[in-house]
C-alpha atoms as a PDB file:
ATOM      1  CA  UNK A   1     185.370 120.367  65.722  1.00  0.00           C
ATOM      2  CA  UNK A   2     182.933 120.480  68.814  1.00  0.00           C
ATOM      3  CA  UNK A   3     180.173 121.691  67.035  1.00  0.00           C
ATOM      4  CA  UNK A   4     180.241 118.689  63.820  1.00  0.00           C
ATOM      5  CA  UNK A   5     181.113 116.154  66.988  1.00  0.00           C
ATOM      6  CA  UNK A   6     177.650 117.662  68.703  1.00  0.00           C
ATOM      7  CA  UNK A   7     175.537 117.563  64.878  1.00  0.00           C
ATOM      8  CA  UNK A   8     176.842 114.120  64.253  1.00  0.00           C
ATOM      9  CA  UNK A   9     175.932 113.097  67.663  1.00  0.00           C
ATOM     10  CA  UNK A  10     172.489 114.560  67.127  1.00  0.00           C
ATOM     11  CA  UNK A  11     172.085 112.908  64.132  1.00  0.00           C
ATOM     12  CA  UNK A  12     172.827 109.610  65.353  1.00  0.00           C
ATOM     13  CA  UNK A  13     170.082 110.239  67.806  1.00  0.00           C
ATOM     14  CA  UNK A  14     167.771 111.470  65.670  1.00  0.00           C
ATOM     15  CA  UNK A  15     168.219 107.781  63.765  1.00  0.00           C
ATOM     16  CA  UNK A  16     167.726 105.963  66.691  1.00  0.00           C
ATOM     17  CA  UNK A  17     163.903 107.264  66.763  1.00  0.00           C
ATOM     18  CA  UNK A  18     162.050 104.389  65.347  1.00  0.00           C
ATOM     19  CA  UNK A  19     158.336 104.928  64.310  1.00  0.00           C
ATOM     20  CA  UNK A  20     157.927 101.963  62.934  1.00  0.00           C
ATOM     21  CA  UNK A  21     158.899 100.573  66.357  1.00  0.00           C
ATOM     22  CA  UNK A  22     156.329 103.116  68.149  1.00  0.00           C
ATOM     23  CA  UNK A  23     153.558 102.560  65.839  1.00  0.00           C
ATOM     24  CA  UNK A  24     153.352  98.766  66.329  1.00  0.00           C
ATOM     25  CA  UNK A  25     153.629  99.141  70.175  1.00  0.00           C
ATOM     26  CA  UNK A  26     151.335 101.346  70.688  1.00  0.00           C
ATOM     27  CA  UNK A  27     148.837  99.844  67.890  1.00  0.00           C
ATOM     28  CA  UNK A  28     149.739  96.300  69.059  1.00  0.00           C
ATOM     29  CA  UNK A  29     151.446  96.736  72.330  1.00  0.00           C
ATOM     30  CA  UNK A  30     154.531  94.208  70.286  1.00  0.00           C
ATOM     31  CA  UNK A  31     157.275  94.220  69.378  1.00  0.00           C
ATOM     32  CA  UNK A  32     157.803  94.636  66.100  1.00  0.00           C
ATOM     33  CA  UNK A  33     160.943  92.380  65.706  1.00  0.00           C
ATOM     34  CA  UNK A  34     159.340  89.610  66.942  1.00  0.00           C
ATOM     35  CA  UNK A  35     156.918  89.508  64.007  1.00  0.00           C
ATOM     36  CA  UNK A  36     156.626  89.145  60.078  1.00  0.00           C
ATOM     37  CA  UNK A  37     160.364  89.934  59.089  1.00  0.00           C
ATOM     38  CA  UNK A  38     161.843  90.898  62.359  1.00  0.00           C
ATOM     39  CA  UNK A  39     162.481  94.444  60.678  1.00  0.00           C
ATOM     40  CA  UNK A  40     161.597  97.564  62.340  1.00  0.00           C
ATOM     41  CA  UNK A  41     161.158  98.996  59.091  1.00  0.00           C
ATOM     42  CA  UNK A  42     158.288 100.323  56.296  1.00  0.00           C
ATOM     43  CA  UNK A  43     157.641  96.816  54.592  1.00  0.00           C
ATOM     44  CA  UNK A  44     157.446  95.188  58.032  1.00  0.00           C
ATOM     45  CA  UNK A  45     154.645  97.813  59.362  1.00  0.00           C
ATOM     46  CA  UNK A  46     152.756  96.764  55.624  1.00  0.00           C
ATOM     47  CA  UNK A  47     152.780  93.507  56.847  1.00  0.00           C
ATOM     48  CA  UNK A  48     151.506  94.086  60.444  1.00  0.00           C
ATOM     49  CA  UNK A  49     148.920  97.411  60.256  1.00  0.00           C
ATOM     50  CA  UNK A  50     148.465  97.857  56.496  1.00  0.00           C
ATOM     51  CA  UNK A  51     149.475 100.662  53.943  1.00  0.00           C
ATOM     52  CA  UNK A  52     148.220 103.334  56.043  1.00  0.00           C
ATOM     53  CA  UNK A  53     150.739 103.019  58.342  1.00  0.00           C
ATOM     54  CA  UNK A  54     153.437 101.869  56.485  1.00  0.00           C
ATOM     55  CA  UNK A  55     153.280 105.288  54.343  1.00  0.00           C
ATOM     56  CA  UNK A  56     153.329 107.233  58.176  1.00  0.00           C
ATOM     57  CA  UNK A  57     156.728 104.670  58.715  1.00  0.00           C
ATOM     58  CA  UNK A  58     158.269 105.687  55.027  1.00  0.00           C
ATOM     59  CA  UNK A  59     157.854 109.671  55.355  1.00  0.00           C
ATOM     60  CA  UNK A  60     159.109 109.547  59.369  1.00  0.00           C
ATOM     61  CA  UNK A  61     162.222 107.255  58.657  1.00  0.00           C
ATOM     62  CA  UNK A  62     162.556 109.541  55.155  1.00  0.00           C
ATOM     63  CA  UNK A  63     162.826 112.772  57.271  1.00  0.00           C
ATOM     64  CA  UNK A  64     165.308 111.842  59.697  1.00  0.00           C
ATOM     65  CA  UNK A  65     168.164 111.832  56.601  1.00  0.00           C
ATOM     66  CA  UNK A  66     166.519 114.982  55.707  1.00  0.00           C
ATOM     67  CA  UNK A  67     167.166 116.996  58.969  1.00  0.00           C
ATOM     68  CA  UNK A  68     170.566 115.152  59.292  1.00  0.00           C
ATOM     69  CA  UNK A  69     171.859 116.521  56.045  1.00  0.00           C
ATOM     70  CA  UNK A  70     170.037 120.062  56.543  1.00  0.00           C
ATOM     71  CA  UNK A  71     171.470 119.945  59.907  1.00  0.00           C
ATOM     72  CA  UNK A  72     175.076 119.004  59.084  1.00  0.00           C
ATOM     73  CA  UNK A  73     175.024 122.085  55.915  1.00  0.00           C
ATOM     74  CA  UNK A  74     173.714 124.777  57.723  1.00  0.00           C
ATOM     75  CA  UNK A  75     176.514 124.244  60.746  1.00  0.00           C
ATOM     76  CA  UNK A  76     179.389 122.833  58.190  1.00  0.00           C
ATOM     77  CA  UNK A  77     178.974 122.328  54.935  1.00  0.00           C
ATOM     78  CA  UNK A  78     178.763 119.395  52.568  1.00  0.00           C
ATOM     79  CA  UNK A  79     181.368 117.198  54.640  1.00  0.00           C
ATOM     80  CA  UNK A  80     179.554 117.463  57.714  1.00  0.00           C
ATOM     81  CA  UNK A  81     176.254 117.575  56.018  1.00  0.00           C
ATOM     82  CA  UNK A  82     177.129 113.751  54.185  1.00  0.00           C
ATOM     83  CA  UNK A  83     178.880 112.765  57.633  1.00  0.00           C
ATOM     84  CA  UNK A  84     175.590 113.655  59.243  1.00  0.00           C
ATOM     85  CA  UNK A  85     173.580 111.896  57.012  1.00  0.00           C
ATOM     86  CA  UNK A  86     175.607 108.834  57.369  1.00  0.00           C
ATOM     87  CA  UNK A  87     175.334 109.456  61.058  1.00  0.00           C
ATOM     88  CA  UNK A  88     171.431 109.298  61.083  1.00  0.00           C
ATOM     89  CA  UNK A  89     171.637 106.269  59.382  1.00  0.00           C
ATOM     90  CA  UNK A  90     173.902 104.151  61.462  1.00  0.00           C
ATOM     91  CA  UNK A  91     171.432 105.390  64.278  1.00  0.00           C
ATOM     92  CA  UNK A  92     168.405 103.531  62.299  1.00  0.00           C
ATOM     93  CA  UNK A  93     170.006 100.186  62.246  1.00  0.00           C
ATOM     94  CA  UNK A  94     172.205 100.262  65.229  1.00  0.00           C
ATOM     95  CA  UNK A  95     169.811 102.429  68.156  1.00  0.00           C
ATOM     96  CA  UNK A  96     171.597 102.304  71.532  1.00  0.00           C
ATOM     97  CA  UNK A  97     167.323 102.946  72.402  1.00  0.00           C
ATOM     98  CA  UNK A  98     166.448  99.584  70.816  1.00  0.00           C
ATOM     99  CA  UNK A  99     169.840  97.253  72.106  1.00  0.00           C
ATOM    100  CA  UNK A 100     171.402  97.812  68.776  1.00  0.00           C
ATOM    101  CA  UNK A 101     168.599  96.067  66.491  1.00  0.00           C
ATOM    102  CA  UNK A 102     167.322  98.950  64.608  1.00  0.00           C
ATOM    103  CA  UNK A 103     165.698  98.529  60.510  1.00  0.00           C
ATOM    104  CA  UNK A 104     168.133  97.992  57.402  1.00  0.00           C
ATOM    105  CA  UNK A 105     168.318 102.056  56.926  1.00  0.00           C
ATOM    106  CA  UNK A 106     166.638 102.018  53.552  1.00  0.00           C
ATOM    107  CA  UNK A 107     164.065 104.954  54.141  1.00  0.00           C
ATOM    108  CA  UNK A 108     166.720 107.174  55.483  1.00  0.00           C
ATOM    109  CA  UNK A 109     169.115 106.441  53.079  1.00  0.00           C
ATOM    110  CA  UNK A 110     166.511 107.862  50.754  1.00  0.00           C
ATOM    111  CA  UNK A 111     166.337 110.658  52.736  1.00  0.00           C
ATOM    112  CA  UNK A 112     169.548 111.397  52.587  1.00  0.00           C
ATOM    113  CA  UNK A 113     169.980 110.632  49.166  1.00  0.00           C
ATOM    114  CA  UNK A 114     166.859 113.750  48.603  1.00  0.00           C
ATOM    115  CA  UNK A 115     169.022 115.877  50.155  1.00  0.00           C
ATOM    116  CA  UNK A 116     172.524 115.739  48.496  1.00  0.00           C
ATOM    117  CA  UNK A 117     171.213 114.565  45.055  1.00  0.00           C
ATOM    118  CA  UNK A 118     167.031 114.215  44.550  1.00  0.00           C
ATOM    119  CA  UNK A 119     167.671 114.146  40.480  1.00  0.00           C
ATOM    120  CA  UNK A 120     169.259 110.648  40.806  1.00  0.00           C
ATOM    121  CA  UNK A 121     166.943 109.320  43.915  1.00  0.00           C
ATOM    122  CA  UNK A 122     163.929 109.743  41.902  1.00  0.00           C
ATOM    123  CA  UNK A 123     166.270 107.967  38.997  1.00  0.00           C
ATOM    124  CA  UNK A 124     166.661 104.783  41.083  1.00  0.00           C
ATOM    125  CA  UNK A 125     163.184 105.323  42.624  1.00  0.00           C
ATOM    126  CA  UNK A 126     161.636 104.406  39.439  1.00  0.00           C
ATOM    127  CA  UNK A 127     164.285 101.579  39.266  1.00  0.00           C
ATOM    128  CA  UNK A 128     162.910 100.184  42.532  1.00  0.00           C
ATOM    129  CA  UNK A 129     159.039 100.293  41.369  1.00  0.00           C
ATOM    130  CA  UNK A 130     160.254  98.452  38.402  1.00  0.00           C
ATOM    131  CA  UNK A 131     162.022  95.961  39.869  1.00  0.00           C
ATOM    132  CA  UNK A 132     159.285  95.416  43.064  1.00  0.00           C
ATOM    133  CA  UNK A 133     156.554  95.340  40.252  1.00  0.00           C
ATOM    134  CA  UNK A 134     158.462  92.373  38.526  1.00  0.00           C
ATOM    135  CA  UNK A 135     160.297  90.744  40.884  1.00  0.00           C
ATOM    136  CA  UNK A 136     157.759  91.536  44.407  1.00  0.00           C
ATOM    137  CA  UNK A 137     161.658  91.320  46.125  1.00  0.00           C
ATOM    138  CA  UNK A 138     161.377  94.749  48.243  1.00  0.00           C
ATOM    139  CA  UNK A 139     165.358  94.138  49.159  1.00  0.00           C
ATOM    140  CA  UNK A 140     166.353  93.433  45.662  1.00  0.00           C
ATOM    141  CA  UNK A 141     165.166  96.558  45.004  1.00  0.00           C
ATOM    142  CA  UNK A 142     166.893  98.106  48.104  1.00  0.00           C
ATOM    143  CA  UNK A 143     170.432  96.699  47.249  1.00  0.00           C
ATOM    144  CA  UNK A 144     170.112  97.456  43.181  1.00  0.00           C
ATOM    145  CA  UNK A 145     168.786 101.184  44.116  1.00  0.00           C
ATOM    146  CA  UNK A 146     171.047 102.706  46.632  1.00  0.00           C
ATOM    147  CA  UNK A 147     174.535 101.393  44.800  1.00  0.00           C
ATOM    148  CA  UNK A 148     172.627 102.688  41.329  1.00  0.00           C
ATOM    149  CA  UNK A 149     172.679 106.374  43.131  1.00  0.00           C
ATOM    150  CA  UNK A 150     176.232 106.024  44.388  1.00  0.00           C
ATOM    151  CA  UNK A 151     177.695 104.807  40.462  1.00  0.00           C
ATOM    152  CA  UNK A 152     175.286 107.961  39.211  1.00  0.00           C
ATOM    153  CA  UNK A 153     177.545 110.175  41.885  1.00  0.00           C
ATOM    154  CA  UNK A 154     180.898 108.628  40.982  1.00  0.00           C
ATOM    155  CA  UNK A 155     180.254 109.240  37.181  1.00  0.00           C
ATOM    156  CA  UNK A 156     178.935 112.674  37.030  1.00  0.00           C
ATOM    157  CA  UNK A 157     181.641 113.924  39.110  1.00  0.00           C
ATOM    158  CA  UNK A 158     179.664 115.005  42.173  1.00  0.00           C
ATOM    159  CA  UNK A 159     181.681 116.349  45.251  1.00  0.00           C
ATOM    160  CA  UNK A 160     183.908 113.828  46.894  1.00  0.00           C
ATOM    161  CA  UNK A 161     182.101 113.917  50.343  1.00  0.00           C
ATOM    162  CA  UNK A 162     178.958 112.587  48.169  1.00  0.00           C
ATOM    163  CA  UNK A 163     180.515 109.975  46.161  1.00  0.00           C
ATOM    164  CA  UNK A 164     182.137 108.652  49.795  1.00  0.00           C
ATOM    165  CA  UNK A 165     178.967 108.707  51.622  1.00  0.00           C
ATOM    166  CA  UNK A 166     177.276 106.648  48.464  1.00  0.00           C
ATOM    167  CA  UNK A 167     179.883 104.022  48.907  1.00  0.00           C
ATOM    168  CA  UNK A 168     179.303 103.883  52.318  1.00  0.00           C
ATOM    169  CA  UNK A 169     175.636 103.896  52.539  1.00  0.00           C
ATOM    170  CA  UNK A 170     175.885 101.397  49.678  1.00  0.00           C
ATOM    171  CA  UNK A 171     178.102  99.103  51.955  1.00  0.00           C
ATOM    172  CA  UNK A 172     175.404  99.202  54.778  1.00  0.00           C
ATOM    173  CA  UNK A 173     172.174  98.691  52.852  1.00  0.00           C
ATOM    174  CA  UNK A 174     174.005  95.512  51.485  1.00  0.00           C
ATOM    175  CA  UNK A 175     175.078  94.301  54.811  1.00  0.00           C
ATOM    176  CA  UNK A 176     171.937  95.014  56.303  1.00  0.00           C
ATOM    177  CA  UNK A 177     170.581  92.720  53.363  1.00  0.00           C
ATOM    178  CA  UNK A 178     172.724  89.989  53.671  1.00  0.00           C
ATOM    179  CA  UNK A 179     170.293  87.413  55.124  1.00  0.00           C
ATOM    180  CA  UNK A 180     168.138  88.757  52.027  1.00  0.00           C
ATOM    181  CA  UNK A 181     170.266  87.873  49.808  1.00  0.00           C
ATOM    182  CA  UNK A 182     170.890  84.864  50.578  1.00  0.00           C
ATOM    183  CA  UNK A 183     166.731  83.875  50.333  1.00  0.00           C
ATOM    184  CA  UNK A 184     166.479  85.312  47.443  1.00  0.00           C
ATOM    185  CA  UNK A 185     169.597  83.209  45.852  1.00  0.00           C
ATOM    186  CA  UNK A 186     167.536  80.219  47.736  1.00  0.00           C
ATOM    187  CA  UNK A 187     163.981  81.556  46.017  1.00  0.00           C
ATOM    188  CA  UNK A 188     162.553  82.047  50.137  1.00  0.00           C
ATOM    189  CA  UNK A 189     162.382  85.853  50.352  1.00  0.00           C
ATOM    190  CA  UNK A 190     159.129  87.160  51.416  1.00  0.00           C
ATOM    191  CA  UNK A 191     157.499  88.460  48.300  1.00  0.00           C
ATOM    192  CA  UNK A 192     155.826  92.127  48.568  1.00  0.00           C
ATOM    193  CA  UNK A 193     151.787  92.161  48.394  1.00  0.00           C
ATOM    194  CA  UNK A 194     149.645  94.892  49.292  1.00  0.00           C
ATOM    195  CA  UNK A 195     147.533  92.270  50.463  1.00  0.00           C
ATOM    196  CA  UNK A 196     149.928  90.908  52.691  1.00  0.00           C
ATOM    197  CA  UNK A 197     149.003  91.868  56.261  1.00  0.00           C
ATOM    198  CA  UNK A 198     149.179  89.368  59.590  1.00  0.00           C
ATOM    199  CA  UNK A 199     146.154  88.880  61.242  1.00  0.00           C
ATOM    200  CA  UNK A 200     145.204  89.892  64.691  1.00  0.00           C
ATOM    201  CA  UNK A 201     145.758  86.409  66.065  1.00  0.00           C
ATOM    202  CA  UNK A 202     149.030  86.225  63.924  1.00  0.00           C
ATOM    203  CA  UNK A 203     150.116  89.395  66.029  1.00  0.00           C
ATOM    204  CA  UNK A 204     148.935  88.514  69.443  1.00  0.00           C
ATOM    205  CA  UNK A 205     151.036  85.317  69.166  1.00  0.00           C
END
C-alpha cells in the first residue's frame, strides 16, 4: 500500500512538470497563460514559438504518461500502472507548482493511452488528423479522440483497470474542454493554422 501511495504520488509530480510552461518563460520570460489560449499546453506553444517547439511540448507532456504507467507496472501491476497514469494526468491540469492551472491533459493522456493500448491510440490518432484537417477545431478532436479509445477498450473486453481509467480520462479531457465546447457550439473556437503564431509585440504585451 505504501509503495502504490509513493508511485502515485510520484506520478502526480511528475505531471505537474510543465514544459510548455518552461519553454515560454525562458524563451519569452511570460507566462504562458496569459497569452493566445491561456493553455499551458502543445497548441498554445504553436501559437506563441512555432512548430519547433510545440513538437519539444507534445513528446515532453507525451512521456510523462509513459513513465507513469511504466512506473506504476513494474512496482504493481496494471491497477497501479492505470492509477498512475491517471495520477500523472491530474498533475498536468491541476500542478500544486503552477496554483492549480495546469494544460487540459491531452498529450499525456496520449501517453498513457501508448502505454496500456498503442493499437487503438494510433486508431483515434488518425481520427484526430482527420477531424483537425476538416474541421481546424484542435479540441474537437481532443474530446472525439480520447472517449473513441475508451468505447474501443469497453468493447474489446480489455482489463477492467483500462476500461475505468478510459472513462475517467474521458471525463477530464471533456471537462477540461468545456469552455471549448461551448465556442465551438457558438462558431468562436480558435481554429488550428500552422501559420498561426503571435508576434513578438503580441507576446511582450
Amino acid at each position: 500500500m505504501m509503495i502504490a501511495l509513493v508511485i502515485i504520488l510520484i506520478s502526480y509530480g511528475i505531471g505537474t512538470i510543465s514544459p510548455a510552461y518552461i519553454l515560454v518563460r525562458l524563451w519569452t520570460g511570460n507566462d504562458i497563460r496569459e497569452y493566445g489560449s491561456g493553455n499551458a499546453g502543445t497548441t498554445n506553444v504553436m501559437r506563441i514559438l512555432g512548430a519547433k517547439a510545440a513538437v519539444f511540448v507534445l513528446l515532453m507532456d507525451l512521456l510523462k504518461g509513459v513513465i507513469a504507467v511504466y512506473l506504476g507496472r513494474y512496482m504493481g501491476g496494471e491497477a497501479l500502472a492505470a492509477t498512475a497514469g491517471l495520477s500523472a494526468v491530474i498533475g498536468h491540469n491541476w500542478p500544486v507548482t503552477m496554483k492549480l492551472k495546469g494544460g487540459k491533459g491531452v498529450a499525456t493522456s496520449i501517453g498513457v493511452g501508448l502505454m496500456i493500448n498503442p493499437f487503438y491510440v494510433w486508431i483515434c490518432i488518425a481520427l484526430s488528423i482527420f477531424i483537425i484537417t476538416f474541421s481546424k477545431y484542435v479540441s474537437l478532436a481532443s474530446i472525439t479522440a480520447i472517449p473513441l479509445w475508451t468505447v474501443l477498450l469497453a468493447i474489446t473486453g480489455s482489463p477492467i483497470e483500462h476500461v475505468i481509467l478510459g472513462i475517467a480520462l474521458s471525463s477530464l479531457v471533456i471537462y477540461r474542454h468545456y469552455a471549448n465546447i461551448l465556442r465551438i457550439y457558438k462558431g468562436t473556437e480558435n481554429r488550428f493554422s500552422l501559420k498561426t503564431k503571435l508576434s513578438k509585440e503580441e507576446r511582450s504585451k
